[in-house]
C-alpha atoms as a PDB file:
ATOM      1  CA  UNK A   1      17.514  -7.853  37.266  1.00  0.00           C
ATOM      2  CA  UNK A   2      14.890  -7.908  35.062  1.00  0.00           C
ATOM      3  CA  UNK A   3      16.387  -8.309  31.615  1.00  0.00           C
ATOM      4  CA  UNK A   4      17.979 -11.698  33.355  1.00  0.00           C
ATOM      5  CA  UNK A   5      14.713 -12.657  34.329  1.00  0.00           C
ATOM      6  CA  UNK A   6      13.738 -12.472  30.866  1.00  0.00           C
ATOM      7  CA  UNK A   7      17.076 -14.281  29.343  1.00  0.00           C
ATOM      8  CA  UNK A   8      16.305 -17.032  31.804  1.00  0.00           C
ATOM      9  CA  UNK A   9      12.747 -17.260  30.906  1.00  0.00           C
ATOM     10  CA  UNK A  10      13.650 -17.506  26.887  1.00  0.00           C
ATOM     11  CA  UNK A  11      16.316 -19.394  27.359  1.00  0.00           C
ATOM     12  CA  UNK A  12      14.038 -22.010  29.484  1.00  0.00           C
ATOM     13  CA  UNK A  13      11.229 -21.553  27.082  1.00  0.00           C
ATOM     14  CA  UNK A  14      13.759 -22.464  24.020  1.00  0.00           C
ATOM     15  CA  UNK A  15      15.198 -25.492  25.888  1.00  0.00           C
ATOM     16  CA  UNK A  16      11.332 -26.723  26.157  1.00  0.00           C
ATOM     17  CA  UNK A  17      10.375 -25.717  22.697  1.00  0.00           C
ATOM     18  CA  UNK A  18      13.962 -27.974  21.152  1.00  0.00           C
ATOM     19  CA  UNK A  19      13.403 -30.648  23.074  1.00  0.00           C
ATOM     20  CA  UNK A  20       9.253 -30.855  21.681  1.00  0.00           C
ATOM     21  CA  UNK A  21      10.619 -30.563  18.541  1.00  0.00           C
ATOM     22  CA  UNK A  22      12.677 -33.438  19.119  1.00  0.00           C
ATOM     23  CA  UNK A  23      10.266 -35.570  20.499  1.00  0.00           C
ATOM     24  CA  UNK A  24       7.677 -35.168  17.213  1.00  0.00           C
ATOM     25  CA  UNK A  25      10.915 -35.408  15.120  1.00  0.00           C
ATOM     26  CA  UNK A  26      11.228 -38.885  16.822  1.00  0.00           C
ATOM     27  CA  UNK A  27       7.565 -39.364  16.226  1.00  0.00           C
ATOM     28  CA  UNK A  28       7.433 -38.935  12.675  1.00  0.00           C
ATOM     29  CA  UNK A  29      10.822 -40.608  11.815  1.00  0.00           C
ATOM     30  CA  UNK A  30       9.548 -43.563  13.801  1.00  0.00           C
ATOM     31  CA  UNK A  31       6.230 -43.424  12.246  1.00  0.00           C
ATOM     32  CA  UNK A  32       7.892 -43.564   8.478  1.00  0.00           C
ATOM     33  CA  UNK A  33       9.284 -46.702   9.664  1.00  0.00           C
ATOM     34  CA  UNK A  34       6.543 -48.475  10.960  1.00  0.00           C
ATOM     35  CA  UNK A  35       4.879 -46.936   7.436  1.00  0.00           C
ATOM     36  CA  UNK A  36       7.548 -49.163   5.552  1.00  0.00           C
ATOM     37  CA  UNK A  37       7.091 -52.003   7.628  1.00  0.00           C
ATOM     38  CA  UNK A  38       3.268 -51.586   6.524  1.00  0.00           C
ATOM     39  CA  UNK A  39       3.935 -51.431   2.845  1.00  0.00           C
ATOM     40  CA  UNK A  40       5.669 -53.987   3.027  1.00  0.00           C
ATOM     41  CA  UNK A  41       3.230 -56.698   4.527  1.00  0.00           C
ATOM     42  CA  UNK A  42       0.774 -55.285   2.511  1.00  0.00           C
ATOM     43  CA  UNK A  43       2.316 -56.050  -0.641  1.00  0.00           C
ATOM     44  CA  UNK A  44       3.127 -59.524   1.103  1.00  0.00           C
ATOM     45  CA  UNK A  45      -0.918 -60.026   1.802  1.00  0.00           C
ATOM     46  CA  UNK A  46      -1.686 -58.837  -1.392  1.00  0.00           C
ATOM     47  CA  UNK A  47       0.779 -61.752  -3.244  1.00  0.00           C
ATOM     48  CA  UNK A  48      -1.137 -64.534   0.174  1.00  0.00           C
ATOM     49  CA  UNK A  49      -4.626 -63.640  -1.295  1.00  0.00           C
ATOM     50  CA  UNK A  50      -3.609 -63.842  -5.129  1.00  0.00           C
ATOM     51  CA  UNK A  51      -1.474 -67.614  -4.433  1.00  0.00           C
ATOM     52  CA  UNK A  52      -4.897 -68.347  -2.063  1.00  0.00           C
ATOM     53  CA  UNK A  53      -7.148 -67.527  -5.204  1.00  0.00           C
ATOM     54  CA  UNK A  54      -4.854 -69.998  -7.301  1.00  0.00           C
ATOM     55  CA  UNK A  55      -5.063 -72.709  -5.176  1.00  0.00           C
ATOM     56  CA  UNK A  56      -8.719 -72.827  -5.292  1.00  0.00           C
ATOM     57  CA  UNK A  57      -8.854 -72.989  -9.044  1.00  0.00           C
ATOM     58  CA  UNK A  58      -6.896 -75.221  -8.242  1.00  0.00           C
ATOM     59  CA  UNK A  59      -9.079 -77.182  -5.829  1.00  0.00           C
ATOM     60  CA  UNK A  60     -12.115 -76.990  -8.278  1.00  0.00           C
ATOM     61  CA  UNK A  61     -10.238 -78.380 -11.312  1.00  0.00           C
ATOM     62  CA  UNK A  62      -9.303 -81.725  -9.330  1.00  0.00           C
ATOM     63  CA  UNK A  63     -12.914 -82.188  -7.802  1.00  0.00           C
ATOM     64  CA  UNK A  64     -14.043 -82.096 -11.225  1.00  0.00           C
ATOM     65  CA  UNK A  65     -11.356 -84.091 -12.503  1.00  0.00           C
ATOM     66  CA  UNK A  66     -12.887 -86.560  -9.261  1.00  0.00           C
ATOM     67  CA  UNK A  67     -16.129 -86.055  -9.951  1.00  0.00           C
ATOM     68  CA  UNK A  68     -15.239 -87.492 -14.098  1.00  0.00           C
ATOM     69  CA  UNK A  69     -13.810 -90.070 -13.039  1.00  0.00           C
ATOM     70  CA  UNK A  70     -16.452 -91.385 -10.585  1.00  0.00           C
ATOM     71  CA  UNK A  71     -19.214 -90.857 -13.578  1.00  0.00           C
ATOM     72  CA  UNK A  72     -17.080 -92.824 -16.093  1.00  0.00           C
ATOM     73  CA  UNK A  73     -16.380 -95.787 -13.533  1.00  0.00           C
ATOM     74  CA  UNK A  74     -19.951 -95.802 -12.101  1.00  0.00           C
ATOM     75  CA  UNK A  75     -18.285 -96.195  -8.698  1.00  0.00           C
ATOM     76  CA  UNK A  76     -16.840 -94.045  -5.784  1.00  0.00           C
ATOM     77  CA  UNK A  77     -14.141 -96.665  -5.057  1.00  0.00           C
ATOM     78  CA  UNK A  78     -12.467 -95.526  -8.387  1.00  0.00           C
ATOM     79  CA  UNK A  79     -11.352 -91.992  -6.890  1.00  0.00           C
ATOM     80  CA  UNK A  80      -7.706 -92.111  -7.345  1.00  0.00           C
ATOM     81  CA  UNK A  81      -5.433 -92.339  -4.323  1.00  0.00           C
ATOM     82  CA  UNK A  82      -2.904 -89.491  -6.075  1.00  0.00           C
ATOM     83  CA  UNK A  83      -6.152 -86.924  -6.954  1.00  0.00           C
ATOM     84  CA  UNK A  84      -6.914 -87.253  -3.249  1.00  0.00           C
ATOM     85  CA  UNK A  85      -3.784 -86.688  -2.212  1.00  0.00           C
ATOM     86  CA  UNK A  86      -3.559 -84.100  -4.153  1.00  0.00           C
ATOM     87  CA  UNK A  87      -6.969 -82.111  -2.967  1.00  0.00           C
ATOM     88  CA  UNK A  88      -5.222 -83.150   1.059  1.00  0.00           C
ATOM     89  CA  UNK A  89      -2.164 -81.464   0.021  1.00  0.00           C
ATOM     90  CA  UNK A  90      -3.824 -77.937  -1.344  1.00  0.00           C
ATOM     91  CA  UNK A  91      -6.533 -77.684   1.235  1.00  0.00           C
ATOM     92  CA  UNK A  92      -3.173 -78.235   3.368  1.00  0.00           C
ATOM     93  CA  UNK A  93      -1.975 -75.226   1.793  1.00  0.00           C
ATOM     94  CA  UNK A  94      -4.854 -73.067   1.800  1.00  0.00           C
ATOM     95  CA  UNK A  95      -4.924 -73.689   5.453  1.00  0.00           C
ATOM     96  CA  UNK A  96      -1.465 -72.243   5.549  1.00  0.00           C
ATOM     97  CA  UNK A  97      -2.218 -69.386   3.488  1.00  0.00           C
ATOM     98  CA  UNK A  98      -5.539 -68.319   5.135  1.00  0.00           C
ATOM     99  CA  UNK A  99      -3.236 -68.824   8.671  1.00  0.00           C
ATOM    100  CA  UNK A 100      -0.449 -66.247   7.376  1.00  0.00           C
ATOM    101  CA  UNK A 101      -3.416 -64.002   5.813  1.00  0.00           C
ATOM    102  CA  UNK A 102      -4.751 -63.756   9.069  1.00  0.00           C
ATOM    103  CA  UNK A 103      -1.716 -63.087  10.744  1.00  0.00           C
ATOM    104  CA  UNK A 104      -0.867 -60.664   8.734  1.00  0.00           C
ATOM    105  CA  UNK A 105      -4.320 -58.922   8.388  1.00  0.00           C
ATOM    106  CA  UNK A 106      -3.876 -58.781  12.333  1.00  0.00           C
ATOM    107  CA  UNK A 107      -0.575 -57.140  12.329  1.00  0.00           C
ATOM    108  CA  UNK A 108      -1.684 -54.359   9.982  1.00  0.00           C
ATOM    109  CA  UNK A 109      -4.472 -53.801  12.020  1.00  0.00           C
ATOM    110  CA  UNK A 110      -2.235 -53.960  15.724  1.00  0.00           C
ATOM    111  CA  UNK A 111      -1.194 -49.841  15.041  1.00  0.00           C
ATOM    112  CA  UNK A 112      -4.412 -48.830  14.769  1.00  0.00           C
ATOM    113  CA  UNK A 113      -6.200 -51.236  17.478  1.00  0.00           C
ATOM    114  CA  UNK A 114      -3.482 -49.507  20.089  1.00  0.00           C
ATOM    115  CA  UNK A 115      -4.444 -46.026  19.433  1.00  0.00           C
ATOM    116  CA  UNK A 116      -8.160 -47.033  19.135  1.00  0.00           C
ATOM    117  CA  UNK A 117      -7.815 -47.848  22.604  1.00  0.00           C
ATOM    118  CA  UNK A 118      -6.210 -45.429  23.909  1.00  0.00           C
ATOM    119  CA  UNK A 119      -8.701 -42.796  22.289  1.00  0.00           C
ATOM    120  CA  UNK A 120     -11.627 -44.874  23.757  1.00  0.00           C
ATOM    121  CA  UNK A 121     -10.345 -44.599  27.217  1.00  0.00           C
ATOM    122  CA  UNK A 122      -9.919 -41.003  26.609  1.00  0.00           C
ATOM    123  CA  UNK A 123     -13.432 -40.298  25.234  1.00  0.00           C
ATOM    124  CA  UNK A 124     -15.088 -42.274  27.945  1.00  0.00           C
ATOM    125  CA  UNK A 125     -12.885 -40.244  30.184  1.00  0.00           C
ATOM    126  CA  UNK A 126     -13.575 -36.814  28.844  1.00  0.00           C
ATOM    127  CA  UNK A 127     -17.067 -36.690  27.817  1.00  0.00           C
ATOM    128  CA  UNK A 128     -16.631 -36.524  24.259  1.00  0.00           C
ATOM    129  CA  UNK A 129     -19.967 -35.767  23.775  1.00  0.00           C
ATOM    130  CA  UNK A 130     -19.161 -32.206  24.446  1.00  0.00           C
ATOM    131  CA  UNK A 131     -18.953 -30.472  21.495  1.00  0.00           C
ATOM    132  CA  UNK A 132     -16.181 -28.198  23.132  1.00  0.00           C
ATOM    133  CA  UNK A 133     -13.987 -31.104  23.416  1.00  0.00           C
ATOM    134  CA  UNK A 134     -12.395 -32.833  20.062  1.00  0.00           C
ATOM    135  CA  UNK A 135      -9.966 -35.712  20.297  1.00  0.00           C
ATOM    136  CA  UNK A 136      -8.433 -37.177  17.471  1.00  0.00           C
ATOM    137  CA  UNK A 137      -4.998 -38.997  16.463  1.00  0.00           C
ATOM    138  CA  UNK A 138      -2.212 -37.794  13.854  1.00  0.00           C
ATOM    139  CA  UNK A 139       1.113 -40.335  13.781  1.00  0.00           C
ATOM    140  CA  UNK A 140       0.390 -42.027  16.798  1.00  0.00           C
ATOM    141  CA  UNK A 141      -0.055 -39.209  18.575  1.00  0.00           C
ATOM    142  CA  UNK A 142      -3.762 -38.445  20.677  1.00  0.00           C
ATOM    143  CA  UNK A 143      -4.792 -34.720  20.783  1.00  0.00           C
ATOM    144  CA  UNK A 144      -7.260 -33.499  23.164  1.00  0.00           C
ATOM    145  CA  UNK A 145      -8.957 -30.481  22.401  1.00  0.00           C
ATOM    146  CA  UNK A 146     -10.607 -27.987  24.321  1.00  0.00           C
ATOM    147  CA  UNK A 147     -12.716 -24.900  23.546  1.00  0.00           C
ATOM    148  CA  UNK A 148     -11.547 -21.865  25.901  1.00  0.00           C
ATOM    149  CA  UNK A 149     -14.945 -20.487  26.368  1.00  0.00           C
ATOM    150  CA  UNK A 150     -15.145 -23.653  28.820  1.00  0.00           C
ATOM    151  CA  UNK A 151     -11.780 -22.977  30.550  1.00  0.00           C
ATOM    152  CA  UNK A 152     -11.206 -19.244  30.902  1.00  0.00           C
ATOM    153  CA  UNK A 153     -12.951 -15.866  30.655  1.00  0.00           C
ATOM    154  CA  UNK A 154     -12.266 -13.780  28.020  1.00  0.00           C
ATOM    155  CA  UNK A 155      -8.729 -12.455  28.296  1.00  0.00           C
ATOM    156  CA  UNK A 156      -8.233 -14.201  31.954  1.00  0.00           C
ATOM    157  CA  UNK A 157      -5.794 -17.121  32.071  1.00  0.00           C
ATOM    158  CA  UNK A 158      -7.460 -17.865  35.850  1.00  0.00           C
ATOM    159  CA  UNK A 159      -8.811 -21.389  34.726  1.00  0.00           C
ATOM    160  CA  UNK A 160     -12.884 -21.840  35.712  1.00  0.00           C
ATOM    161  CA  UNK A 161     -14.602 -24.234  38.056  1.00  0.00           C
ATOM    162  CA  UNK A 162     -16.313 -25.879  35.129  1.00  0.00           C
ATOM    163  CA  UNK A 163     -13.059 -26.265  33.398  1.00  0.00           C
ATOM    164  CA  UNK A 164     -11.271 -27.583  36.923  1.00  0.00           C
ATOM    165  CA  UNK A 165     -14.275 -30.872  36.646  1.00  0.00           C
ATOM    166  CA  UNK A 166     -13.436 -31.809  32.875  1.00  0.00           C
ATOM    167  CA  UNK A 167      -9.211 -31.334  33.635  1.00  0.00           C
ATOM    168  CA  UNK A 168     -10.236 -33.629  36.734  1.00  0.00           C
ATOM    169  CA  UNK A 169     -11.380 -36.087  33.639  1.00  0.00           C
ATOM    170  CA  UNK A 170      -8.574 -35.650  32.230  1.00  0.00           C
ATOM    171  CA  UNK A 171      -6.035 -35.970  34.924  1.00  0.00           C
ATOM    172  CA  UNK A 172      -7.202 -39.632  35.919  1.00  0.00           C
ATOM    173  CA  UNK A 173      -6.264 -40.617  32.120  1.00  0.00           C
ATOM    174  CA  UNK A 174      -3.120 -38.931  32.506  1.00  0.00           C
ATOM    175  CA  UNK A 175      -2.619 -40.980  35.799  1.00  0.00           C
ATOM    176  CA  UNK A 176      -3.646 -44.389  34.289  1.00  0.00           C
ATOM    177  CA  UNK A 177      -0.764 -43.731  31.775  1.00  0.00           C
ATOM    178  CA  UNK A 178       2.424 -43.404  34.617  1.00  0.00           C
ATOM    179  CA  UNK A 179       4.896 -43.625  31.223  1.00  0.00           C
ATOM    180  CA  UNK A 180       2.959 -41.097  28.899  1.00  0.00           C
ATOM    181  CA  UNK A 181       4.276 -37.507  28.615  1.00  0.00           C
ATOM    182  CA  UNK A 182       1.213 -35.015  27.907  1.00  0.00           C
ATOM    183  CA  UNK A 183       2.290 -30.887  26.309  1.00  0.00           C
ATOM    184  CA  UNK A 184      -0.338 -28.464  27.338  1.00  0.00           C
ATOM    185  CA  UNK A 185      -0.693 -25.884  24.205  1.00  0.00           C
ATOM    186  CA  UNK A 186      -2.355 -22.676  24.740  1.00  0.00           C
ATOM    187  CA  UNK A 187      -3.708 -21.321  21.987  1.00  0.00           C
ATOM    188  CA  UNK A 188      -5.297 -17.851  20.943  1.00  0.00           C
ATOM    189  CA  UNK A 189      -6.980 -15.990  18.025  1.00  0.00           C
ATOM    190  CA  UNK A 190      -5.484 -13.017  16.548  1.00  0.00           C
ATOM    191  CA  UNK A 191      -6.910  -9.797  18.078  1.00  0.00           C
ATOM    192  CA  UNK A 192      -4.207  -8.135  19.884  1.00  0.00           C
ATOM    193  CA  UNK A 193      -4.116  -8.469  23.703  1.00  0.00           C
ATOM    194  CA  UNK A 194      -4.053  -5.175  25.725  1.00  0.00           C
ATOM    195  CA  UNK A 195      -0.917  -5.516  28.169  1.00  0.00           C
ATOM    196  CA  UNK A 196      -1.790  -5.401  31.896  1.00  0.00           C
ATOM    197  CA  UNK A 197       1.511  -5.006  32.848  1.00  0.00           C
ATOM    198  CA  UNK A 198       1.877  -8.949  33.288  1.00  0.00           C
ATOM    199  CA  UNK A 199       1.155 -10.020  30.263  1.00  0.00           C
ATOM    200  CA  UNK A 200       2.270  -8.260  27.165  1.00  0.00           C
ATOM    201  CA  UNK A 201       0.782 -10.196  23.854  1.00  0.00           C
ATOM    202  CA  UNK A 202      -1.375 -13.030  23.277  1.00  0.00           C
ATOM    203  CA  UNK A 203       1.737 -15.539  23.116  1.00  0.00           C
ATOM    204  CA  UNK A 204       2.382 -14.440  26.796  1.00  0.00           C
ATOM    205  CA  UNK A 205      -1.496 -15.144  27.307  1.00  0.00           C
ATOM    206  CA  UNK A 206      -1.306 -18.567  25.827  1.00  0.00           C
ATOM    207  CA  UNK A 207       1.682 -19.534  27.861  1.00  0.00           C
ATOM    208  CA  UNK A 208       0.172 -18.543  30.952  1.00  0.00           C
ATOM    209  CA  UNK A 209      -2.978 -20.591  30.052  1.00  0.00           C
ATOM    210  CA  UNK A 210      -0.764 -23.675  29.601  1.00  0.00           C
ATOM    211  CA  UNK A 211       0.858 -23.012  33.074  1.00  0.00           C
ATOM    212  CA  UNK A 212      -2.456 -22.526  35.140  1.00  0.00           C
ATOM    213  CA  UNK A 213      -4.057 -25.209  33.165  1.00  0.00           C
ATOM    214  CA  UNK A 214      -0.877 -27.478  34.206  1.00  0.00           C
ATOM    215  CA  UNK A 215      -1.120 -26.243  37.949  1.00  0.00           C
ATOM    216  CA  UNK A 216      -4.767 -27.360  38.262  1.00  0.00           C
ATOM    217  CA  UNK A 217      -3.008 -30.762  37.031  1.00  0.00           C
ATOM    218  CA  UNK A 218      -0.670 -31.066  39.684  1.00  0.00           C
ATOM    219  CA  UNK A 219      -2.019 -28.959  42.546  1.00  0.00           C
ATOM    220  CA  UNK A 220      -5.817 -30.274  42.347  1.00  0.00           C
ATOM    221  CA  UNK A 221      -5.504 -33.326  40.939  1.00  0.00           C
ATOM    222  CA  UNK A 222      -2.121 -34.953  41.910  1.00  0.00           C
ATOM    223  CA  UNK A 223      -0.633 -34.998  38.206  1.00  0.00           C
ATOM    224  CA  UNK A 224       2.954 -36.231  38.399  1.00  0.00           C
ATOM    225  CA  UNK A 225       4.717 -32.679  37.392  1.00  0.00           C
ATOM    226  CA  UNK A 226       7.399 -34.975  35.443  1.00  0.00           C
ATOM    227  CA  UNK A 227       4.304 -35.832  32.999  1.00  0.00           C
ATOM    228  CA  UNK A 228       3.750 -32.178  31.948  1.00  0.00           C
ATOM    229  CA  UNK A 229       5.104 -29.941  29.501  1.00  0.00           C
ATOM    230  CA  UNK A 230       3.879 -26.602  29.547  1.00  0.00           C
ATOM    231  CA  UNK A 231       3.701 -24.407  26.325  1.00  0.00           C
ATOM    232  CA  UNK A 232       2.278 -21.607  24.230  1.00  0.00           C
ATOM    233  CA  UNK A 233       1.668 -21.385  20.607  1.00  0.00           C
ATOM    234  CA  UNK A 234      -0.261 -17.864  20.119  1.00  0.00           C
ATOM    235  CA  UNK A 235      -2.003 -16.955  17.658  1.00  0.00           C
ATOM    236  CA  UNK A 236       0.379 -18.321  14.924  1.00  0.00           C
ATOM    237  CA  UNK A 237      -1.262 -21.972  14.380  1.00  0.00           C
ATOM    238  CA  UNK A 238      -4.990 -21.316  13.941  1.00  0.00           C
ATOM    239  CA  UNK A 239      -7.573 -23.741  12.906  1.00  0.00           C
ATOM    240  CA  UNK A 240      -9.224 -21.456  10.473  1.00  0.00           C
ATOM    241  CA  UNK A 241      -8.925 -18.042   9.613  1.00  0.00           C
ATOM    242  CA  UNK A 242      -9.470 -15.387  12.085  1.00  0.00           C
ATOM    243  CA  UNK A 243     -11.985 -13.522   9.906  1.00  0.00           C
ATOM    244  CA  UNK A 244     -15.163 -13.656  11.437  1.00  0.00           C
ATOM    245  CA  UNK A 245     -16.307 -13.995  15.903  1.00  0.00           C
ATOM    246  CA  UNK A 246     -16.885 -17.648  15.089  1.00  0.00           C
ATOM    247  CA  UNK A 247     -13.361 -18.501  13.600  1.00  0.00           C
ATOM    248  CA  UNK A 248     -11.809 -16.726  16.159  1.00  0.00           C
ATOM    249  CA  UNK A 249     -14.033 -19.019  19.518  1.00  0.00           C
ATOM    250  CA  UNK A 250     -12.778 -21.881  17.398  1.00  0.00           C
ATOM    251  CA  UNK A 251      -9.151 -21.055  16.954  1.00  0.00           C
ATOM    252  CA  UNK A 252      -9.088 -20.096  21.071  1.00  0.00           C
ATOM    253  CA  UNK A 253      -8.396 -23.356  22.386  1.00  0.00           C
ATOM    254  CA  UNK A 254      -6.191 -25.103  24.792  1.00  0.00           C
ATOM    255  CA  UNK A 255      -4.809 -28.584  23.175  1.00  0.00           C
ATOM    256  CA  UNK A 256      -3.374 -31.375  25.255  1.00  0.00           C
ATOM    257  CA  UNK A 257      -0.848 -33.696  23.342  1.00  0.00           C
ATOM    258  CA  UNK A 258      -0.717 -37.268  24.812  1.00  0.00           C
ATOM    259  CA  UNK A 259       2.388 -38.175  23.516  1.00  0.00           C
ATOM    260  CA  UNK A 260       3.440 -42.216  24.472  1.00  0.00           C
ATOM    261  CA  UNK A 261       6.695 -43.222  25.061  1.00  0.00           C
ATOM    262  CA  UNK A 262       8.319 -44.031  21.634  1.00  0.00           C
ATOM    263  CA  UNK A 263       9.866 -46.804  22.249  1.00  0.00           C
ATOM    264  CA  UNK A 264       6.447 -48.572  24.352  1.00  0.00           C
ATOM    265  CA  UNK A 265       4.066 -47.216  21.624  1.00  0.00           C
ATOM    266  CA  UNK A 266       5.684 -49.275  18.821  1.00  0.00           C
ATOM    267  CA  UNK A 267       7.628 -51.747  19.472  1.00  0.00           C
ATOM    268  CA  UNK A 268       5.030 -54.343  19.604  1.00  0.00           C
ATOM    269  CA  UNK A 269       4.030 -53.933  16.089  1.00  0.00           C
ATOM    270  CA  UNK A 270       7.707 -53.531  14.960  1.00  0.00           C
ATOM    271  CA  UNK A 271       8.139 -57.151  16.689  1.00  0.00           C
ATOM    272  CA  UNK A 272       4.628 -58.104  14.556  1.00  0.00           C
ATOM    273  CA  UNK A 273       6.036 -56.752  11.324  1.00  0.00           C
ATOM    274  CA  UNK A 274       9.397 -57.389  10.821  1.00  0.00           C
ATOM    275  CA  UNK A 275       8.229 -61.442  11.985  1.00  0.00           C
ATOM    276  CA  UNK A 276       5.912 -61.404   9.010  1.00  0.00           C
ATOM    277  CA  UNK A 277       7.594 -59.595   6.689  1.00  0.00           C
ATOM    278  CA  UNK A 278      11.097 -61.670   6.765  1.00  0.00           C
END
């Protein structure tokens, strides 16, 4: 009975694992795209800024040319009808250019202004002032991290009351974003954990973690369970190396992935940059 226990267990655990995998896959291959897209409008605001730099040599050479022929007729009147046409039709097209420049400058910037926001909200939310909580973004993705010292006792996975108030943060982001998926990663440092019988290894230690962190979640805070993903990474991705008691507090951590819907989280600035960029 027990070894299918554990078959079930890996093979549920592997199911998880492949279909996290697949998600970041998604990530990143969308990501490269949007990457292109970005090249490409660069390039394209690049070549706006170097025609917008013409046009006002442009501009200067017929107010000059004006400017001549108002000294050598003594008399304003004598401004040609084509030169002034001609200084309507580039401040025309400076207009134009500065418009596109703008527009373009605004799409570049559309990526970036999302995820601000979304890592604002979270800050506020959190208390990023703590300097046991990091957040930061990688590929459109928001990570929020969070020292273990704050969330469990040393070798417990029973999470603690102060840790129950800052997941209660948390959880009313997580709420405020119905469509967003968030993975809960346990993490640990490398000294080996004593088995209790329950537990055998720090990767069992970690998973647990992710589990009673996602309980609190759901059970205290009224998390929608289809939001979660529960996992644990061990002691095989640290931060920095395990070589000293400091390394070690910094690489035992509990990070919570916020990962958007793919298709929500960029298809705006698709839209943005495939209209500027035809």
């Amino acid at each position: 009975m027990k070894k299918v226990l554990v078959t079930l267990s890996l093979v549920a655990f592997l199911a998880t694992s492949c279909g996290t995998k697949k998600k970041i896959t998604e990530l990143e291959g969308k990501n490269k795209e949007i990457q292109d897209l970005l090249n490409t409008a660069t390039v394209k605001l690049n070549t706006c800024l170097s025609e917008k730099e013409t046009l006002t040599g442009q501009i200067d050479f017929l107010k000059r040319n004006n400017t001549d022929l108002i000294n050598n007729m003594g008399n304003m009147t004598t401004l040609s009808t084509k030169g002034a046409q001609n200084i309507e039709k580039a401040l025309e097209s400076m207009k134009e250019k500065d418009l596109k420049i703008s527009r373009m400058q605004d799409a570049l910037t559309k990526k970036d202004s999302v995820t601000l926001a979304l890592v604002s909200s979270l800050k506020s939310s959190v208390g990023i002032n703590d300097p046991d909580i990091q957040i930061n973004v990688e590929k459109g993705v928001v990570f929020i991290s969070i020292s273990d010292k704050l969330l469990f006792k040393s070798g417990s996975s029973v999470v603690t009351d102060r840790a129950k108030e800052i997941l209660g943060k948390v959880a009313k982001v997580v709420k405020d974003k119905p469509t967003f998926e968030c993975m809960v990663e346990g993490h640990t440092d490398n000294v080996p954990f004593i088995s209790n019988g329950v537990l055998l290894d720090n990767w069992d230690l970690s998973v647990k973690r992710a589990t009673s962190i996602v309980r609190v979640l759901t059970n205290d805070h009224n998390v929608n369970p289809k939001q979660l993903i529960a996992a644990g990474r061990g002691e095989f991705i640290p931060l920095v190396e395990n070589n000293s008691a400091e390394n070690r507090a910094v690489n035992r951590r509990t990070r919570i992935v916020v990962m958007p819907k793919i298709d929500e989280f960029y298809n705006m600035i698709e839209q943005e940059m495939k209209k500027l960029t035809k």
